[in-house]
C-alpha atoms as a PDB file:
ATOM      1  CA  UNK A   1      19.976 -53.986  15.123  1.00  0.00           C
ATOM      2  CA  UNK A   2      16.184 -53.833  14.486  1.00  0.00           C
ATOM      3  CA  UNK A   3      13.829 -55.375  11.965  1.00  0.00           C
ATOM      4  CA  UNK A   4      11.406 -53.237  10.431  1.00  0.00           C
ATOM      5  CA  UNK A   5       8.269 -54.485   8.243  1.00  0.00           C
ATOM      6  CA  UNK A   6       7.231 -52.264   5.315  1.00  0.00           C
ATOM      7  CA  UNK A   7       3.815 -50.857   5.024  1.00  0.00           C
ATOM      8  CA  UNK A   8       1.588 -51.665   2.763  1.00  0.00           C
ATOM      9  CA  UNK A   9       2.029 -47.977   1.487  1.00  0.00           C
ATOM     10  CA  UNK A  10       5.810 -48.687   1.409  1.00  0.00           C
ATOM     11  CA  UNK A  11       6.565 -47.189   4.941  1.00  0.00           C
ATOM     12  CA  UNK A  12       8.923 -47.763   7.116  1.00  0.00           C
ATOM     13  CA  UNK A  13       8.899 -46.741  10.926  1.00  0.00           C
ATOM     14  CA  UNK A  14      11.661 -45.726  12.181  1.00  0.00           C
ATOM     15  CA  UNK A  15      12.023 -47.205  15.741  1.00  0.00           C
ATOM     16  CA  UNK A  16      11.812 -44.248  18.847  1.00  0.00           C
ATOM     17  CA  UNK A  17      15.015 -45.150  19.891  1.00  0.00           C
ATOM     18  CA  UNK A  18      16.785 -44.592  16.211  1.00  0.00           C
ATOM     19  CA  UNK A  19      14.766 -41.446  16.563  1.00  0.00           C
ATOM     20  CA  UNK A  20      15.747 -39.996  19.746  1.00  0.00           C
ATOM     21  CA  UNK A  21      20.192 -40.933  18.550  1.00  0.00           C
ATOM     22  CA  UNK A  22      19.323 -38.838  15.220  1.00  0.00           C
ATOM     23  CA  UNK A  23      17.660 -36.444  17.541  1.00  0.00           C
ATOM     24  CA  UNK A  24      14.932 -36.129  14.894  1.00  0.00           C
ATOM     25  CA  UNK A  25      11.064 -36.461  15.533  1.00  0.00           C
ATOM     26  CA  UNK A  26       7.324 -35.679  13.798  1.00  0.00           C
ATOM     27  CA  UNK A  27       7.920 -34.041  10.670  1.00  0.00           C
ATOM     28  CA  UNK A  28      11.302 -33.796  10.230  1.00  0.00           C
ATOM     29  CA  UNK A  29      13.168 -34.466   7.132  1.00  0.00           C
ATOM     30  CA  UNK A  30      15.659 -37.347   6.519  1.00  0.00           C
ATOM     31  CA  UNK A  31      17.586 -38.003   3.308  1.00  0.00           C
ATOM     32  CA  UNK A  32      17.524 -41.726   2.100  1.00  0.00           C
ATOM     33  CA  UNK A  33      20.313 -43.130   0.165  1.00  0.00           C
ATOM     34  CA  UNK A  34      21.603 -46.440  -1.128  1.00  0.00           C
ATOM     35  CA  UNK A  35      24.977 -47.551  -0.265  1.00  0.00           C
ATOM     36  CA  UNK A  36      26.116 -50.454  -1.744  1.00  0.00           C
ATOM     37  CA  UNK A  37      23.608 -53.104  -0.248  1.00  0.00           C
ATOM     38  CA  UNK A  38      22.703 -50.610   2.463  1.00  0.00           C
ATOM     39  CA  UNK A  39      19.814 -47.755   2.380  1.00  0.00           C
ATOM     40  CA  UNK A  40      21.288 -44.801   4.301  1.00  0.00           C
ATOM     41  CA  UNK A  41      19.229 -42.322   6.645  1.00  0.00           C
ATOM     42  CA  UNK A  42      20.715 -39.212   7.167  1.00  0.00           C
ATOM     43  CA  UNK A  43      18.443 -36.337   9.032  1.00  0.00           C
ATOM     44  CA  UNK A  44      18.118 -33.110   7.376  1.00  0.00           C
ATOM     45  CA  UNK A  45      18.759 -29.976   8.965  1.00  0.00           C
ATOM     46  CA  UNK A  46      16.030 -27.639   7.919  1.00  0.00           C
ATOM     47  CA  UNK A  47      17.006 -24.240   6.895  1.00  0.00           C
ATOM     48  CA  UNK A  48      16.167 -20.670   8.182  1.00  0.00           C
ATOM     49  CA  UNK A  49      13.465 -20.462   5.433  1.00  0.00           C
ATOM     50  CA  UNK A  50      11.926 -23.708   6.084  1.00  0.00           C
ATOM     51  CA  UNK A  51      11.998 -22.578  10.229  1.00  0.00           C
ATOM     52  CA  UNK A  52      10.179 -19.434   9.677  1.00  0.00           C
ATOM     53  CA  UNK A  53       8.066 -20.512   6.538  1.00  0.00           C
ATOM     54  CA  UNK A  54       4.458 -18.384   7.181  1.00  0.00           C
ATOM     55  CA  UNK A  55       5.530 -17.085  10.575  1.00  0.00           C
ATOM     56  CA  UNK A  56       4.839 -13.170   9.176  1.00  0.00           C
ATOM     57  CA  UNK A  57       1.277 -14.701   7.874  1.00  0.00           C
ATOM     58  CA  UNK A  58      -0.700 -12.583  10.502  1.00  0.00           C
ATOM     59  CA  UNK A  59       1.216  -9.484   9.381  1.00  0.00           C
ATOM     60  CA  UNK A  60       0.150  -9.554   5.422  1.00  0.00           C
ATOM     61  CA  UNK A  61      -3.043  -8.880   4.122  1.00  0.00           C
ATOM     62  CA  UNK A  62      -5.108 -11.757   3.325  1.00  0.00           C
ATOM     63  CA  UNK A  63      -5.935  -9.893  -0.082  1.00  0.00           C
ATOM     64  CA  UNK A  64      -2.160  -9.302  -1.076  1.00  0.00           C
ATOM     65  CA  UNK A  65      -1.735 -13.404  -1.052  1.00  0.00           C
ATOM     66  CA  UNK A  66      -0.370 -15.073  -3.924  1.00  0.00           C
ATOM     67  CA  UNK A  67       0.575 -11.354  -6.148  1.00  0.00           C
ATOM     68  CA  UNK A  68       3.652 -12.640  -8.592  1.00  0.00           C
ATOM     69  CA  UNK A  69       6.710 -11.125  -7.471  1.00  0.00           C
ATOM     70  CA  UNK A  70       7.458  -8.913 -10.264  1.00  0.00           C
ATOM     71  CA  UNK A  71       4.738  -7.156  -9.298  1.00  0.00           C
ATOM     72  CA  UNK A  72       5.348  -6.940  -5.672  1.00  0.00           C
ATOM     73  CA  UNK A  73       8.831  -5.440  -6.379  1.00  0.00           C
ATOM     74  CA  UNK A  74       7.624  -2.985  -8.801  1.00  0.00           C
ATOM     75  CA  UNK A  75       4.885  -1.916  -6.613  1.00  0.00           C
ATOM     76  CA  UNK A  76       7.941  -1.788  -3.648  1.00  0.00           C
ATOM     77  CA  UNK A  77      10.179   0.049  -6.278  1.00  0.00           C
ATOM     78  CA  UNK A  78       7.118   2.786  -6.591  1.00  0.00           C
ATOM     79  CA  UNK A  79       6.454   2.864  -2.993  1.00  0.00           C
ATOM     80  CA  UNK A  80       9.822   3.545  -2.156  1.00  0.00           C
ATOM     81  CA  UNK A  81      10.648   5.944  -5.168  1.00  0.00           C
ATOM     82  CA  UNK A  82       8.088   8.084  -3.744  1.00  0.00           C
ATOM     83  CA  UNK A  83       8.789   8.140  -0.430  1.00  0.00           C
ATOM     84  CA  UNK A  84      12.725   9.122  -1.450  1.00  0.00           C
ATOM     85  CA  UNK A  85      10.779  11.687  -3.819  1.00  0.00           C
ATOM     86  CA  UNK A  86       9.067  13.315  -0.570  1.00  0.00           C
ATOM     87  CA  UNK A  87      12.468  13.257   1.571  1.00  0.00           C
ATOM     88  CA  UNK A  88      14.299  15.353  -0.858  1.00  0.00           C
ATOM     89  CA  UNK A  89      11.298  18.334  -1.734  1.00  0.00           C
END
């Protein structure tokens, strides 16, 4: 058992040790829940999205940032109507 103080911003550390047995570290995510008279820590485990979140960043133009997707998949649908189009001449 441990005490903890919190922060002034509402903080709690969580203690290296408690770390290290959740095998969790800078960053991660944890889930808090109450139960009963207890609060709960539970880590998170992230998901494939979250692991490769703006990993293909160097591969997209800077310029083609932040297009809605509609229009990305309608230009895709074009691109890809037209390069069918070109197989079958």
């Amino acid at each position: 058992m441990r005490i903890a103080t919190i922060s002034s911003k509402g903080q709690i550390t969580i203690p290296k040790a408690f770390q290290n047995m959740m095998n969790v570290e800078y960053g991660s995510k944890v889930m808090l829940y109450p139960h009963k008279n207890i609060l709960m820590i539970k880590p998170l485990k992230s998901s494939i999205v979250e692991q490769t979140a703006g990993s293909l960043k160097k591969y997209v133009d800077p310029k083609k940032l932040g297009i809605p997707f509609p229009k990305v998949r309608s230009e895709t649908q074009r691109l890809a109507a037209t390069e069918l189009a070109k197989k079958y001449e």
